[in-house]
PDB file of N, CA and C in Angstrom:
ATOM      1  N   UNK A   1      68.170 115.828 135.864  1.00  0.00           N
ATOM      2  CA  UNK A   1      68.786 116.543 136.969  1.00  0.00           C
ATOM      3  C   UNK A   1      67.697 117.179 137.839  1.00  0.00           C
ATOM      4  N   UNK A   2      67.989 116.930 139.381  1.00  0.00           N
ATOM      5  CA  UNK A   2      66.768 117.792 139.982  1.00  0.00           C
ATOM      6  C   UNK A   2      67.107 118.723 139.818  1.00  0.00           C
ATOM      7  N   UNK A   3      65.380 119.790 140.055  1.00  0.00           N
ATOM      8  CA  UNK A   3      65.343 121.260 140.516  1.00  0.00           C
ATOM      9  C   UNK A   3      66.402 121.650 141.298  1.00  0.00           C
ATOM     10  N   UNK A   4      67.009 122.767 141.600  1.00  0.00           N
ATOM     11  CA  UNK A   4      67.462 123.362 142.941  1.00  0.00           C
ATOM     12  C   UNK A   4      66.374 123.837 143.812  1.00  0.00           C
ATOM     13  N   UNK A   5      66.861 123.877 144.801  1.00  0.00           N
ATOM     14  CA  UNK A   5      65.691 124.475 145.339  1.00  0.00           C
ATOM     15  C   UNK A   5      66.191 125.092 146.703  1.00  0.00           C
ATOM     16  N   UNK A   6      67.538 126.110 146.571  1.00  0.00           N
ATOM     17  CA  UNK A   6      68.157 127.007 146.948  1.00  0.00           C
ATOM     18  C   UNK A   6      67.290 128.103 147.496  1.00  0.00           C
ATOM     19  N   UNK A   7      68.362 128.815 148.226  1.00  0.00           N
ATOM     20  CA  UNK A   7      67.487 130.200 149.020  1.00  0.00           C
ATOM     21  C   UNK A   7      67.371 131.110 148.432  1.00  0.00           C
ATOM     22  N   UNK A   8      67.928 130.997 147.088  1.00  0.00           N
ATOM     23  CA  UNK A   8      67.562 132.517 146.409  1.00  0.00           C
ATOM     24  C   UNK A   8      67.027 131.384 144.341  1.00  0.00           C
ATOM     25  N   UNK A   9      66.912 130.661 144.634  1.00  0.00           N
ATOM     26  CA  UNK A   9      65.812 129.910 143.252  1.00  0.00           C
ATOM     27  C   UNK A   9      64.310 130.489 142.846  1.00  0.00           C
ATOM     28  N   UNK A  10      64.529 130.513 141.583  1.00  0.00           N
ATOM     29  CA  UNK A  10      63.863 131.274 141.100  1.00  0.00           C
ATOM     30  C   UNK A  10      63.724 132.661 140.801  1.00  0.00           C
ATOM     31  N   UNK A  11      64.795 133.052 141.426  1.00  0.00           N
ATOM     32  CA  UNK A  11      64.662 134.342 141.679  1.00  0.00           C
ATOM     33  C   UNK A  11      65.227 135.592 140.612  1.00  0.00           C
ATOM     34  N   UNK A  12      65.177 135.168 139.253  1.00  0.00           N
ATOM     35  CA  UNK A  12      65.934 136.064 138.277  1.00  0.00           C
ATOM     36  C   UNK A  12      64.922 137.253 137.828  1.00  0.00           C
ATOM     37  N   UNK A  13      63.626 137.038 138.032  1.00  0.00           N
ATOM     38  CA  UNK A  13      63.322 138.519 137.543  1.00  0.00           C
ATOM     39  C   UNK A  13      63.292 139.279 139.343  1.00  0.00           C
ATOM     40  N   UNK A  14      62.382 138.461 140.147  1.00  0.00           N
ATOM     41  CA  UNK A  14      62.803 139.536 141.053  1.00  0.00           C
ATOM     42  C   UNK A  14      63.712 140.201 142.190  1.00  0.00           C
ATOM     43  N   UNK A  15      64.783 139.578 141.605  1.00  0.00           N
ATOM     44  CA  UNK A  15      65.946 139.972 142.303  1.00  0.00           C
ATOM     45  C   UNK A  15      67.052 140.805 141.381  1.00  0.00           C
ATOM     46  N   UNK A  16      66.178 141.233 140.170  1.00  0.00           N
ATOM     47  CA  UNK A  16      67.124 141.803 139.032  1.00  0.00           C
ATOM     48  C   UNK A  16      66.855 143.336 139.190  1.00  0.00           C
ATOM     49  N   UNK A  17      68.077 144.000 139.097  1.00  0.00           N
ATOM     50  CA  UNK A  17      67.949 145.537 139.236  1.00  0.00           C
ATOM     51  C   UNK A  17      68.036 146.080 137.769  1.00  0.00           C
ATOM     52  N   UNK A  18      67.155 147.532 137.804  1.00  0.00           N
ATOM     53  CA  UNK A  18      67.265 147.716 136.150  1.00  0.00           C
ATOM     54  C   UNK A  18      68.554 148.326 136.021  1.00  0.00           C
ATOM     55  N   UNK A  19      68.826 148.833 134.747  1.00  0.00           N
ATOM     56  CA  UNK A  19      70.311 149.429 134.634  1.00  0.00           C
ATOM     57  C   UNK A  19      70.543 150.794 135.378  1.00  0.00           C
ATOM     58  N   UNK A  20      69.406 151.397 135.528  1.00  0.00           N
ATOM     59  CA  UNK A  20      69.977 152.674 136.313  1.00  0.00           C
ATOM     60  C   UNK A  20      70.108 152.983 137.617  1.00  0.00           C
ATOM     61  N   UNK A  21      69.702 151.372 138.008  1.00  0.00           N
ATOM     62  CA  UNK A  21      69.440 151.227 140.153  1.00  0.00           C
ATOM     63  C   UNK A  21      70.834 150.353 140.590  1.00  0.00           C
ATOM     64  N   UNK A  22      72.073 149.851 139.673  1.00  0.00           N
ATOM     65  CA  UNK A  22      72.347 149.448 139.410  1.00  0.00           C
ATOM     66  C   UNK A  22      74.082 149.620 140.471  1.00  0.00           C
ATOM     67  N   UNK A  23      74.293 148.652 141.122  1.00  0.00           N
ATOM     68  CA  UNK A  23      75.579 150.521 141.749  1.00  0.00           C
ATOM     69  C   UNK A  23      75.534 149.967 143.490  1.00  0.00           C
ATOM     70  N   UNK A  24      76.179 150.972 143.685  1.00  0.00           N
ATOM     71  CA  UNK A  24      76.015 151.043 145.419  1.00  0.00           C
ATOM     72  C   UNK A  24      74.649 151.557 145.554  1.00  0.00           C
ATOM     73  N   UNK A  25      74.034 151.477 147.046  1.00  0.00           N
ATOM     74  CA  UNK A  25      72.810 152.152 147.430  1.00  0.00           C
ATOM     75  C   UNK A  25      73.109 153.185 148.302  1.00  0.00           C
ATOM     76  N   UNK A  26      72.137 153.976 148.708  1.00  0.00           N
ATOM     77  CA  UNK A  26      72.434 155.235 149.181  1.00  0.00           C
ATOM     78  C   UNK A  26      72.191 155.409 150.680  1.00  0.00           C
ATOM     79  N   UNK A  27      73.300 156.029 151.349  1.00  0.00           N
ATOM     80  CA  UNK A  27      73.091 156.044 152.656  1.00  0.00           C
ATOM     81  C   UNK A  27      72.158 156.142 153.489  1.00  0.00           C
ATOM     82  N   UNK A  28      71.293 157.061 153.035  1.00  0.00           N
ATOM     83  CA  UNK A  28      69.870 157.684 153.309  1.00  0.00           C
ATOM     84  C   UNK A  28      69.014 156.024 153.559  1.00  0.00           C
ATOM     85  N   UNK A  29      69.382 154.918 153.162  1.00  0.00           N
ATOM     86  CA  UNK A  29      68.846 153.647 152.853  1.00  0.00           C
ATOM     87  C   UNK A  29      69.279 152.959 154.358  1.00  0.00           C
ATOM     88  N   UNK A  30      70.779 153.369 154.294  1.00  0.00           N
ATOM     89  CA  UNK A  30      71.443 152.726 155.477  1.00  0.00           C
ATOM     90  C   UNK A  30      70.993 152.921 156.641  1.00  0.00           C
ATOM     91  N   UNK A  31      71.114 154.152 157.079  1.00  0.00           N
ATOM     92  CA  UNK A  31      71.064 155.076 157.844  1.00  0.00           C
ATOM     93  C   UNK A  31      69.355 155.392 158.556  1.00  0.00           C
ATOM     94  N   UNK A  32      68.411 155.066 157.934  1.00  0.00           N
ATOM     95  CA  UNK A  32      67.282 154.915 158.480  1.00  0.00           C
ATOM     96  C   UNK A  32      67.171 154.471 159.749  1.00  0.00           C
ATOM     97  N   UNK A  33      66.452 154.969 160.595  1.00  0.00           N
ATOM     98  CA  UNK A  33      66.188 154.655 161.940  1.00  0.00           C
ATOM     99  C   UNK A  33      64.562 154.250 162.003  1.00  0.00           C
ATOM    100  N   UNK A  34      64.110 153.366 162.345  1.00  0.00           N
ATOM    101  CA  UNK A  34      62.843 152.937 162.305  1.00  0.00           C
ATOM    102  C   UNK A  34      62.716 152.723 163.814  1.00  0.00           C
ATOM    103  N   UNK A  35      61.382 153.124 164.291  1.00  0.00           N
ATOM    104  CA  UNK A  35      60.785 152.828 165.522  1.00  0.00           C
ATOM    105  C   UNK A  35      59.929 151.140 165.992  1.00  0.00           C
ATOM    106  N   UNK A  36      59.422 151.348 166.909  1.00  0.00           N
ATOM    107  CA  UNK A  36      59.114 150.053 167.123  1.00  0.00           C
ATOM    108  C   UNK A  36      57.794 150.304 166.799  1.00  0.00           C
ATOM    109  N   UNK A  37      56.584 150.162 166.087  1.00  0.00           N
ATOM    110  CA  UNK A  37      55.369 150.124 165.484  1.00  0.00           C
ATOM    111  C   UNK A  37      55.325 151.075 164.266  1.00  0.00           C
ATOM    112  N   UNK A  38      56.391 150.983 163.575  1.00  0.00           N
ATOM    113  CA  UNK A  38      56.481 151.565 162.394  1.00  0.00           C
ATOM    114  C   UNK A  38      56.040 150.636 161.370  1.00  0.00           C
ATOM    115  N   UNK A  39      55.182 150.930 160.386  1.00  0.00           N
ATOM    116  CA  UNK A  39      54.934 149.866 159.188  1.00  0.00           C
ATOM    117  C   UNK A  39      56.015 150.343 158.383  1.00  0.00           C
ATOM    118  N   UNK A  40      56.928 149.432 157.663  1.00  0.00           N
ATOM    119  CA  UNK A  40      57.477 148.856 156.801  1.00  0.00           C
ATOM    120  C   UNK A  40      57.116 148.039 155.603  1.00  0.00           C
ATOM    121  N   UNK A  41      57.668 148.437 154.466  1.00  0.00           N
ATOM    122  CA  UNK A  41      57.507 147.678 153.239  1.00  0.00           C
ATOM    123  C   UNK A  41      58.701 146.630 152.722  1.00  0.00           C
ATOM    124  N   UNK A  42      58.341 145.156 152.716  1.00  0.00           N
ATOM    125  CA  UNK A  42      59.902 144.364 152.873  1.00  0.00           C
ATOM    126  C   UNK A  42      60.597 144.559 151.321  1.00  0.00           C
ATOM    127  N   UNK A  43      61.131 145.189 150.906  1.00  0.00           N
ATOM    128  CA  UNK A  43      62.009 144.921 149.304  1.00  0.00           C
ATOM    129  C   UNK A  43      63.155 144.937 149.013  1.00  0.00           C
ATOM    130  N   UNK A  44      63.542 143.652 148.668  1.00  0.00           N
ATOM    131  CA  UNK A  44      65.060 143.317 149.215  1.00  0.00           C
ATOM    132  C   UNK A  44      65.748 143.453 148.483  1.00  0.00           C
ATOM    133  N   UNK A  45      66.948 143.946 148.678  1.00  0.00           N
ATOM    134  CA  UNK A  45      68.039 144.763 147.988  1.00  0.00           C
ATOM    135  C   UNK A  45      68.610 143.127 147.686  1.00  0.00           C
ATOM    136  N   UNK A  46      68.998 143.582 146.184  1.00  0.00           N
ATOM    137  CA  UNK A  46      69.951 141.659 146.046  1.00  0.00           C
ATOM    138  C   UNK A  46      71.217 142.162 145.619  1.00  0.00           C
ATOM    139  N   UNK A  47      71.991 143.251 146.034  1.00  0.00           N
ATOM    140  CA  UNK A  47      73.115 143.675 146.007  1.00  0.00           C
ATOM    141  C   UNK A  47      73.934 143.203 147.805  1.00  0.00           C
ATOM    142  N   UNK A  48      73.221 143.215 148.755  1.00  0.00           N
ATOM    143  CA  UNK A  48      73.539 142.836 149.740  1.00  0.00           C
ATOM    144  C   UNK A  48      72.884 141.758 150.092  1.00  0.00           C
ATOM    145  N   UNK A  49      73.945 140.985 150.159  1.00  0.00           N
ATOM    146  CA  UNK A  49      73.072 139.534 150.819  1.00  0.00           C
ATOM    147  C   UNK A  49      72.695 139.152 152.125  1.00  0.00           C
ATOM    148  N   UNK A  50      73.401 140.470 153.272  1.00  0.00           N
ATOM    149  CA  UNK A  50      73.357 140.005 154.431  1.00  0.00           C
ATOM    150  C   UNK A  50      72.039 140.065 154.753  1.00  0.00           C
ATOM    151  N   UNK A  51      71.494 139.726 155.809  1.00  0.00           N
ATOM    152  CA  UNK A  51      69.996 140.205 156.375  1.00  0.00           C
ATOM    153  C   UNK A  51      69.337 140.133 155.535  1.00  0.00           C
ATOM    154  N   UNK A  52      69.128 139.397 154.219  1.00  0.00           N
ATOM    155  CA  UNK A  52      68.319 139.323 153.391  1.00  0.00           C
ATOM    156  C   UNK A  52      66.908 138.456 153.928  1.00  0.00           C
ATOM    157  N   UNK A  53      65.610 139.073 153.847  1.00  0.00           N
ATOM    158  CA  UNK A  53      64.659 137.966 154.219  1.00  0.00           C
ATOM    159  C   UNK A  53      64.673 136.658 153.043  1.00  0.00           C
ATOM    160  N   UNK A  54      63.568 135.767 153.100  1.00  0.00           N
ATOM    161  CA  UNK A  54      63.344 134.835 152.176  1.00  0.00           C
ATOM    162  C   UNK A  54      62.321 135.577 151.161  1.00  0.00           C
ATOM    163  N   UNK A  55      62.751 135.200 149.963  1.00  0.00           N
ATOM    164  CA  UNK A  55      61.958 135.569 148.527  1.00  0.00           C
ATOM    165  C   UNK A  55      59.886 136.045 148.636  1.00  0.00           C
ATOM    166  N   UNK A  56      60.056 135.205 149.810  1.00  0.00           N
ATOM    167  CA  UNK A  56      58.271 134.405 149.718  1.00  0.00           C
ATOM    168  C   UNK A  56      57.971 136.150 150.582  1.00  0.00           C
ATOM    169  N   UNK A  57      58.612 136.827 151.175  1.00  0.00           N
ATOM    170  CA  UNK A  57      57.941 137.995 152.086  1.00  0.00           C
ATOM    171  C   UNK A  57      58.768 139.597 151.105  1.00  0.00           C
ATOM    172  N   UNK A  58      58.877 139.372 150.276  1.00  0.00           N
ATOM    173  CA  UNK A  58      59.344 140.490 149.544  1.00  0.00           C
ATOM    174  C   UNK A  58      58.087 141.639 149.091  1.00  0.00           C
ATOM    175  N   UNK A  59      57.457 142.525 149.043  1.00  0.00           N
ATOM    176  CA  UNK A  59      56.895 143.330 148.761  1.00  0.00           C
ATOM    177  C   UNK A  59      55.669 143.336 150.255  1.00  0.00           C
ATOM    178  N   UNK A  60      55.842 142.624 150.754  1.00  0.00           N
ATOM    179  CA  UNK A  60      55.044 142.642 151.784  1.00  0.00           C
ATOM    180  C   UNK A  60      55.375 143.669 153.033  1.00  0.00           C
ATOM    181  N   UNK A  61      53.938 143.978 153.869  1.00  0.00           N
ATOM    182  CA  UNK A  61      54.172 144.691 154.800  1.00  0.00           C
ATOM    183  C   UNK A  61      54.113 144.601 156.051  1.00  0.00           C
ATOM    184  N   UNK A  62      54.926 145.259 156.846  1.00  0.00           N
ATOM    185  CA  UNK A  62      54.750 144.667 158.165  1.00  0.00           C
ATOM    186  C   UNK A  62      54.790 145.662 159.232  1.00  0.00           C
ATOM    187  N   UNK A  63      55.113 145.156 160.493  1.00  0.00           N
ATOM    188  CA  UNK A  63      55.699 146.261 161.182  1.00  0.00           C
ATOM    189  C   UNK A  63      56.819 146.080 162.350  1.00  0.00           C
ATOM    190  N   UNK A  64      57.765 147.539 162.416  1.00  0.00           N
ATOM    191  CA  UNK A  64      58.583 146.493 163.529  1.00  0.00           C
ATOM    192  C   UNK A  64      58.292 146.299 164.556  1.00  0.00           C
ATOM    193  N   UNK A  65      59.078 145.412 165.685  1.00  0.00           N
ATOM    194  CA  UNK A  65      58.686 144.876 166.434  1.00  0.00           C
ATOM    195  C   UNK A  65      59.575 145.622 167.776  1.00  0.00           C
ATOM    196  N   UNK A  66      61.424 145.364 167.506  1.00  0.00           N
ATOM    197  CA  UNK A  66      61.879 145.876 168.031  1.00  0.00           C
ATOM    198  C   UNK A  66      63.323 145.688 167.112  1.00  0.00           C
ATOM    199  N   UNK A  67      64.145 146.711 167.444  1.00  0.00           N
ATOM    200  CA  UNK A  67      65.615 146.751 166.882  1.00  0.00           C
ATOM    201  C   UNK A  67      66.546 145.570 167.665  1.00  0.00           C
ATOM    202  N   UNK A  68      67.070 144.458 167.203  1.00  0.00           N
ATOM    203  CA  UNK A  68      67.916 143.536 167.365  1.00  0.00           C
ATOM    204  C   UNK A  68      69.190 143.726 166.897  1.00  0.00           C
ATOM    205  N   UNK A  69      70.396 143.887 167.978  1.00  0.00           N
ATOM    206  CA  UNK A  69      71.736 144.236 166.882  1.00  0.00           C
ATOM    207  C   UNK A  69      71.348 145.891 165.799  1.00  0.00           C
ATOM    208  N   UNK A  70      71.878 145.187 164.480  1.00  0.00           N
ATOM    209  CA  UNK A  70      71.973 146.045 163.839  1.00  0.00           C
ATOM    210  C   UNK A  70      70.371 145.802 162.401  1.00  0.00           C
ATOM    211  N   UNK A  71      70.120 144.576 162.923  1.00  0.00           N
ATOM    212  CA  UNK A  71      68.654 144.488 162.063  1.00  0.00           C
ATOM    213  C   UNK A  71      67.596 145.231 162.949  1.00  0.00           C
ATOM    214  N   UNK A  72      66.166 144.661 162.626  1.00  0.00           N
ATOM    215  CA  UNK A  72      64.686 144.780 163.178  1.00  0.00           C
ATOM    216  C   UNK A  72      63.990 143.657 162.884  1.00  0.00           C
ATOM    217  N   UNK A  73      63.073 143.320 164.346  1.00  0.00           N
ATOM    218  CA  UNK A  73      62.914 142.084 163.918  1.00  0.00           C
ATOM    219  C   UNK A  73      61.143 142.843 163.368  1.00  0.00           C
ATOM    220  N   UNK A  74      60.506 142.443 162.509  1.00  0.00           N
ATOM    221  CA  UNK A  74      59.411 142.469 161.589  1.00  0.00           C
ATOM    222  C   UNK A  74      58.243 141.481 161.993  1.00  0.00           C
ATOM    223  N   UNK A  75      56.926 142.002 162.273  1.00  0.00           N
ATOM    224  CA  UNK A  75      55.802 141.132 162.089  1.00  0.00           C
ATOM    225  C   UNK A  75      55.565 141.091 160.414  1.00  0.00           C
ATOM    226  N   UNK A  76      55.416 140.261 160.235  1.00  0.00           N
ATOM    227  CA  UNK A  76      54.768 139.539 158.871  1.00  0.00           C
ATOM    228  C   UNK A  76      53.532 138.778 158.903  1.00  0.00           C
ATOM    229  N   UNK A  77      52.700 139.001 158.089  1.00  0.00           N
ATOM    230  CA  UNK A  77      51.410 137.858 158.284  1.00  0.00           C
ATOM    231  C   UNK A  77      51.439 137.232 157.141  1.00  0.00           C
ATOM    232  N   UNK A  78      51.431 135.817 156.628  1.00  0.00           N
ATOM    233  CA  UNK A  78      51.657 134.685 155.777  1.00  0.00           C
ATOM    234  C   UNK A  78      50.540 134.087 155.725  1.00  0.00           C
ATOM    235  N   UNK A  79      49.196 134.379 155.216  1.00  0.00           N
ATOM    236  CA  UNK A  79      48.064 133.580 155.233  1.00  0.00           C
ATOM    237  C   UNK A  79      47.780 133.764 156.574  1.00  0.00           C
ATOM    238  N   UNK A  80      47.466 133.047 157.506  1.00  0.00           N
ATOM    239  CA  UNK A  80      46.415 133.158 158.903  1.00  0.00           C
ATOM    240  C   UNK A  80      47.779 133.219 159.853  1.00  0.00           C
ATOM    241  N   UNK A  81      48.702 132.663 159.725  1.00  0.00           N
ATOM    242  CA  UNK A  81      49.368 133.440 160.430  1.00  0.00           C
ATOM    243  C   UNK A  81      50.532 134.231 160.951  1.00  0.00           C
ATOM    244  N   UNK A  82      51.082 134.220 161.855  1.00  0.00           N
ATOM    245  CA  UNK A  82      52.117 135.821 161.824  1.00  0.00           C
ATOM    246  C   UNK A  82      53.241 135.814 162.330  1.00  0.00           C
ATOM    247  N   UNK A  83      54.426 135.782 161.299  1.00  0.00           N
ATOM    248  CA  UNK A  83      55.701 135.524 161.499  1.00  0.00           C
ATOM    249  C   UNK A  83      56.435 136.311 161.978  1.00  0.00           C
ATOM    250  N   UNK A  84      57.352 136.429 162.893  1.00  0.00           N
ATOM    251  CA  UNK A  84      58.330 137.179 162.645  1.00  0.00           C
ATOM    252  C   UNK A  84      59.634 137.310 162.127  1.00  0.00           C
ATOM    253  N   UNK A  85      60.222 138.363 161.107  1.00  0.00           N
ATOM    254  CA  UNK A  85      61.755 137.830 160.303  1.00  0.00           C
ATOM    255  C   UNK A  85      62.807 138.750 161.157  1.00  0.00           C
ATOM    256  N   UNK A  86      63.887 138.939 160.775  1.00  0.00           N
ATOM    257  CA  UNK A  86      64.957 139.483 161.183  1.00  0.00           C
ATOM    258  C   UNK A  86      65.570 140.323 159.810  1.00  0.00           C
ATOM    259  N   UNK A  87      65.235 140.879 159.953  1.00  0.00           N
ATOM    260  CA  UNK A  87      65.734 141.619 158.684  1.00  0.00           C
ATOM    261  C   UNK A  87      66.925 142.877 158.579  1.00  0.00           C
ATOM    262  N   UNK A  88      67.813 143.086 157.890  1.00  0.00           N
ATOM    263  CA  UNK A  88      68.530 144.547 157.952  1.00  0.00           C
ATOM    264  C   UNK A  88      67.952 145.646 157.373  1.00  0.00           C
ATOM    265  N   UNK A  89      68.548 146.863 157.772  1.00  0.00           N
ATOM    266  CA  UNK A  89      67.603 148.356 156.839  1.00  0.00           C
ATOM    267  C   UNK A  89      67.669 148.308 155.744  1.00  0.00           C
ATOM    268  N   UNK A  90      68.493 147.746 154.988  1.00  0.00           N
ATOM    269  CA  UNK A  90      68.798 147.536 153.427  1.00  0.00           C
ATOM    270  C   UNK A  90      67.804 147.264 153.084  1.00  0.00           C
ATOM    271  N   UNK A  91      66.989 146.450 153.336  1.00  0.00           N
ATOM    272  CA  UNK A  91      65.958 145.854 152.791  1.00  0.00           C
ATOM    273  C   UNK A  91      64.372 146.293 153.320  1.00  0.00           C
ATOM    274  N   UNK A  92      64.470 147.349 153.875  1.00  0.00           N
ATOM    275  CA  UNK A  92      62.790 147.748 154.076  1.00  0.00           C
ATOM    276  C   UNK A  92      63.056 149.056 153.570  1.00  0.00           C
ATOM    277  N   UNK A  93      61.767 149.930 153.753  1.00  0.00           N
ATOM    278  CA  UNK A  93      61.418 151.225 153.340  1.00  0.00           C
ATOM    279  C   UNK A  93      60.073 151.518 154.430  1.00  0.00           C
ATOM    280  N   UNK A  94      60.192 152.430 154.381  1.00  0.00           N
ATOM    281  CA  UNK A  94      59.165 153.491 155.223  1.00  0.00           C
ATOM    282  C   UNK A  94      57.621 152.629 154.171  1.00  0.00           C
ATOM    283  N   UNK A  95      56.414 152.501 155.008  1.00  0.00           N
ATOM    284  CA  UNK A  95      55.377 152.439 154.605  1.00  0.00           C
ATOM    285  C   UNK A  95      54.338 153.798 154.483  1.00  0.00           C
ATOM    286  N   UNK A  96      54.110 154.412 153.309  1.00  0.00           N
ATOM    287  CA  UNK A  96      53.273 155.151 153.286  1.00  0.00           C
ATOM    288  C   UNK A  96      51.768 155.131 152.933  1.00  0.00           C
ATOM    289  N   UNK A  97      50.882 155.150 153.415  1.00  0.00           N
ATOM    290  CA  UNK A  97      49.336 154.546 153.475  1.00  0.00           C
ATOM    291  C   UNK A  97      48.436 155.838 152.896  1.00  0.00           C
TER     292      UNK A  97
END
């Protein structure tokens, strides 16, 4: 039988929440307002599937670009060069340096 090779394959340890993160997420998550040259950290909630980026940009950092709708669209750099995703607030966090 082939591999799958689906949009979320492979993905059982890091898309697994431990038992106590486990639940709804917290508004404070939702509700974030991010600016446009804000660095961001991508870590994707796998309780919501919407706006989810792809597996391959998860812990990575970026910054936004501008607010689209109800996402942000994200610079990403992938080896030499520099993507941009579409992502929802669910799935980033404030970058602290």
């Amino acid at each position: 039988m082939k591999k799958s090779k689906g949009f979320r394959s492979r993905t059982r340890l890091l898309l697994k929440k431990k038992p106590r993160e486990k639940g709804k997420i917290s508004l404070s998550k939702l509700l974030h307002q991010y600016q446009s040259g804000d660095r961001v950290v991508i870590k994707i909630e796998p309780s919501i599937q919407k706006g989810m980026p792809h597996k391959r940009y998860h812990g990575k950092v970026g910054t936004v670009i501008e607010k689209r709708g109800r996402s942000y669209v994200v610079s990403v750099t992938q080896g030499k060069t520099v993507k941009e995703i579409i992502v929802r607030p669910e799935h980033l966090e404030p970058y602290e340096s």
